[in-house]
Every structure is written in structure tokens, then in C-alpha cells.
N, C-alpha and C. Protein backbone atom coordinates (compact mmCIF):
# COMPACT_ATOMS: atom_id res chain seq x y z
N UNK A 1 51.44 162.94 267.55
CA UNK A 1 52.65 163.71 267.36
C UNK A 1 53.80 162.73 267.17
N UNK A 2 54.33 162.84 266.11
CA UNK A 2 55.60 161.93 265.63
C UNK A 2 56.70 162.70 266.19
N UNK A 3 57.99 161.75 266.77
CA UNK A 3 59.23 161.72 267.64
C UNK A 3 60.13 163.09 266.97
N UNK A 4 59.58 163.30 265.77
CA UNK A 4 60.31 164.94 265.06
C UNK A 4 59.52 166.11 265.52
N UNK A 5 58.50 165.92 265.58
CA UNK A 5 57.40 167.23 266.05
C UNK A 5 58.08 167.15 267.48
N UNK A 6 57.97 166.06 267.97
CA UNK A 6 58.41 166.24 269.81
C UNK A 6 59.38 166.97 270.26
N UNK A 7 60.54 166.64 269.12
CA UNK A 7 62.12 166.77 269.11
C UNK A 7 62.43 168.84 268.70
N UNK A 8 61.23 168.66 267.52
CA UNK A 8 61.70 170.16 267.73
C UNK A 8 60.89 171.17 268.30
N UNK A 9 59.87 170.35 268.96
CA UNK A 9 58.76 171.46 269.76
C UNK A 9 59.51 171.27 271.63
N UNK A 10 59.91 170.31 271.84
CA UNK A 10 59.89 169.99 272.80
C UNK A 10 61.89 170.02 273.63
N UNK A 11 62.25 168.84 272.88
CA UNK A 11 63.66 168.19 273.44
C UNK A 11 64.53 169.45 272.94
N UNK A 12 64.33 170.23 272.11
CA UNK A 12 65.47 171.41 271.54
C UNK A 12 65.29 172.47 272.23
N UNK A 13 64.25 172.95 272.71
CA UNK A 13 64.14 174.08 274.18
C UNK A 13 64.52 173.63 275.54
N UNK A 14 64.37 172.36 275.40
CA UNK A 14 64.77 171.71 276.72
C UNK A 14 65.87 171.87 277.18
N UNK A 15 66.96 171.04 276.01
CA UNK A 15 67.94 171.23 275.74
C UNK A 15 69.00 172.76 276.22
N UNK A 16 68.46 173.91 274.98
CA UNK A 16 69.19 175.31 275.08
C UNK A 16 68.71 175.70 276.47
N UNK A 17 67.42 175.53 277.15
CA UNK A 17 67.52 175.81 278.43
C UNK A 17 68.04 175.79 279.91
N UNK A 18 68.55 174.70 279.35
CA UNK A 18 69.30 173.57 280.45
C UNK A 18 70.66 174.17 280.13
N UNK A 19 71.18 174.16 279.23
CA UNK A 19 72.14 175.26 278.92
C UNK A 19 72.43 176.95 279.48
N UNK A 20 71.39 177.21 279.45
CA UNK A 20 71.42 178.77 280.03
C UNK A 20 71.25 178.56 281.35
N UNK A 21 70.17 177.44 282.00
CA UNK A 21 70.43 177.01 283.47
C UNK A 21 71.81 176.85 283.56
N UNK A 22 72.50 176.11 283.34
CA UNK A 22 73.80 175.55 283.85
C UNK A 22 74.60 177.07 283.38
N UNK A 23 74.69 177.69 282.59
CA UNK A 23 75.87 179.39 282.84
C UNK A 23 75.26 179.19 283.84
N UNK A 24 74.00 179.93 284.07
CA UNK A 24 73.55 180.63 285.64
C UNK A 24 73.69 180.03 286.57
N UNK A 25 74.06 178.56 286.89
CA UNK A 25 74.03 178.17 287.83
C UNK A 25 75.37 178.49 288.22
N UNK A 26 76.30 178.05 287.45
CA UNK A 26 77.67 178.55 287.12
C UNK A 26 78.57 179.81 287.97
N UNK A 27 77.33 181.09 287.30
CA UNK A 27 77.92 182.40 287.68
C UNK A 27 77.62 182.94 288.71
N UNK A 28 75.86 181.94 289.75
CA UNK A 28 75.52 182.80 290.66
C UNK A 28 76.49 182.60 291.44
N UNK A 29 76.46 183.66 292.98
CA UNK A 29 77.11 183.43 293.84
C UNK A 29 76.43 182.86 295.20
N UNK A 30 74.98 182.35 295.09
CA UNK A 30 74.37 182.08 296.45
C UNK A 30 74.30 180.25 296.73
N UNK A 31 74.38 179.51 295.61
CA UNK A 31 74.46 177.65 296.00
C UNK A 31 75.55 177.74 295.52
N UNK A 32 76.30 177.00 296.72
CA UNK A 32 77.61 176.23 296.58
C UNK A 32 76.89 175.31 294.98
N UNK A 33 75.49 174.41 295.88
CA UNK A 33 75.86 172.97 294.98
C UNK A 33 75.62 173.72 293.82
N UNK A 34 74.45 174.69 293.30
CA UNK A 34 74.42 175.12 291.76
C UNK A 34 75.53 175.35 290.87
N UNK A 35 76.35 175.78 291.61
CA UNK A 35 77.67 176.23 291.51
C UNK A 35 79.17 175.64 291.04
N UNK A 36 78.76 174.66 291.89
CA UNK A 36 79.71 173.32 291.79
C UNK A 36 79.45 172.15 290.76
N UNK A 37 77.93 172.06 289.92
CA UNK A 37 77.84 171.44 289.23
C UNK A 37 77.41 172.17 288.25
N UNK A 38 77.51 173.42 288.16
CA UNK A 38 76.72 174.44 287.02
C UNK A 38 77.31 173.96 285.14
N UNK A 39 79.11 173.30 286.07
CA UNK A 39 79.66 173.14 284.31
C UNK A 39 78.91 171.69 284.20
N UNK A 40 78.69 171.02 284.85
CA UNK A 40 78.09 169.70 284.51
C UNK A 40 76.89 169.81 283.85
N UNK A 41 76.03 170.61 284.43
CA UNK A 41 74.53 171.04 284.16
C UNK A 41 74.78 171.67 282.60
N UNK A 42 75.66 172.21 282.43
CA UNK A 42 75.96 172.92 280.92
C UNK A 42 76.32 171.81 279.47
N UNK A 43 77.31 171.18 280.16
CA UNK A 43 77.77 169.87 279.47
C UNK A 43 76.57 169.27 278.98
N UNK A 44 76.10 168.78 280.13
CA UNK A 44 74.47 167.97 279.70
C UNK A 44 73.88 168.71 278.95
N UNK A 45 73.22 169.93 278.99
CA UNK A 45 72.72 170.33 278.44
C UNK A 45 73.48 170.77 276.62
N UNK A 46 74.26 170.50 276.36
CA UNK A 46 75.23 170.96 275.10
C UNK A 46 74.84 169.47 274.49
N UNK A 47 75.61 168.57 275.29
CA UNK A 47 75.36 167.15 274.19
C UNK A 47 74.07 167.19 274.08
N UNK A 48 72.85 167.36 275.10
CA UNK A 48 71.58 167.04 274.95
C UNK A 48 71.31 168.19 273.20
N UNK A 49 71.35 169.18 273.44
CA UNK A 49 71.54 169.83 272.20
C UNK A 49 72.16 169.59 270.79
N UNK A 50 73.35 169.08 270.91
CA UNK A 50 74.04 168.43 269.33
C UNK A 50 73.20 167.22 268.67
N UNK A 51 72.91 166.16 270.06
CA UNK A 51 71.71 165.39 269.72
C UNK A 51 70.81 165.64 268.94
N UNK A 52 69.75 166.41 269.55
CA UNK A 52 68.73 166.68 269.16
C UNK A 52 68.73 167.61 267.84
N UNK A 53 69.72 168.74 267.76
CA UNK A 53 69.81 169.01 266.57
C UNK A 53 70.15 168.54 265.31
N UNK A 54 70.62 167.73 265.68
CA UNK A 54 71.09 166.03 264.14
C UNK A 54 69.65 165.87 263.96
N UNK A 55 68.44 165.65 264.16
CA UNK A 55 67.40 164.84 264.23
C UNK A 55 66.64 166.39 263.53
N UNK A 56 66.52 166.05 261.85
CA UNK A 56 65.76 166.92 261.25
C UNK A 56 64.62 166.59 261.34
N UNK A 57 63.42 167.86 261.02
CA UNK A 57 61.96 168.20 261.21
C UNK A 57 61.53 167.30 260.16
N UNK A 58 60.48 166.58 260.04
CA UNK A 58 59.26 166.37 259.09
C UNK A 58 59.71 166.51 257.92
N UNK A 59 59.88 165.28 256.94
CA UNK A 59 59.73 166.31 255.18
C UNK A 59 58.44 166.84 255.00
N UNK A 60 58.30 167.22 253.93
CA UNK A 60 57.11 167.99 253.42
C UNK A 60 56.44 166.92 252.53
N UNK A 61 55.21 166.37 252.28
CA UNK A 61 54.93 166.08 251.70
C UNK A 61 54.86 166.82 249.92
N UNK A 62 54.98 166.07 248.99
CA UNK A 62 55.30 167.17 247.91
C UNK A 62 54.12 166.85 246.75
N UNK A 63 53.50 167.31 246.20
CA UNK A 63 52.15 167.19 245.67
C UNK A 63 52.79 167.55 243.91
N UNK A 64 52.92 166.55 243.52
CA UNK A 64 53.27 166.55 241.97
C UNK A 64 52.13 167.00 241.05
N UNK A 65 52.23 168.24 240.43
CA UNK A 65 50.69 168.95 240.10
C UNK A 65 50.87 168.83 238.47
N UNK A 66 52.23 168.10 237.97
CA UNK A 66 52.38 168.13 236.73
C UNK A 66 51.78 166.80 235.82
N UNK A 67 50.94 166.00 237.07
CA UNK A 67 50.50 164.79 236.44
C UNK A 67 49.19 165.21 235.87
N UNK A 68 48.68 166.48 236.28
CA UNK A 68 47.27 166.56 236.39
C UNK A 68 47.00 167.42 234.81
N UNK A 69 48.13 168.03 234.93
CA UNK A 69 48.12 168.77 232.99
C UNK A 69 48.14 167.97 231.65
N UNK A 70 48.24 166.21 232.01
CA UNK A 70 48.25 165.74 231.14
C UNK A 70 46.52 164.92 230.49
């Protein structure tokens, strides 16, 4: 598995999750600490996201079929 397959199977869910962790940690009302670092936990998770979304998937290999008509 090449560092693009990883990036968008892997580091880009990571990422938006850690994101939706950090709202929730944010909005609950039962951990102080979740609470208190929920915007931090969000932050991280946002840059971890802009990152990883710069970093496009795989080209396609492209199969030139017009050599073969000659």
C-alpha cells in the first residue's frame, strides 16, 4: 500500500473524526478535561485534515489504445 492509498483510506477519516471528537468533546457537559481541551482536539484535528487533503489519490494509469490501430 503506497503513502496515497494510506492517506485516503486511512489519515482522512482519522482526521474528520478527530474533528467530530473534539465538537463533542467541546459540547458535552460531563469532563471538565474533554471539555477544556475539546477546541484543541478540533484544531488538531482541522490542520490534520487540510494536510491530508492537499495529498491527492493515485493517478490512473492510462493505456494508450491508439498505438494498437496502427
Amino acid at each position: 500500500m503506497t503513502f496515497r492509498a494510506l492517506n485516503q483510506k486511512v489519515l482522512v477519516p482519522v482526521a474528520q473524526w478527530t474533528m467530530i471528537f473534539g465538537i463533542v468533546a467541546l459540547c458535552q457537559p460531563w469532563s471538565l478535561f474533554f471539555h477544556r481541551f475539546g477546541l484543541t482536539i478540533t484544531l488538531i484535528g482541522l490542520v490534520g485534515f487540510i494536510v491530508t487533503i492537499h495529498i491527492g489519490p493515485e493517478p490512473e494509469l492510462v493505456h494508450d489504445d491508439d498505438e494498437d490501430l496502427i
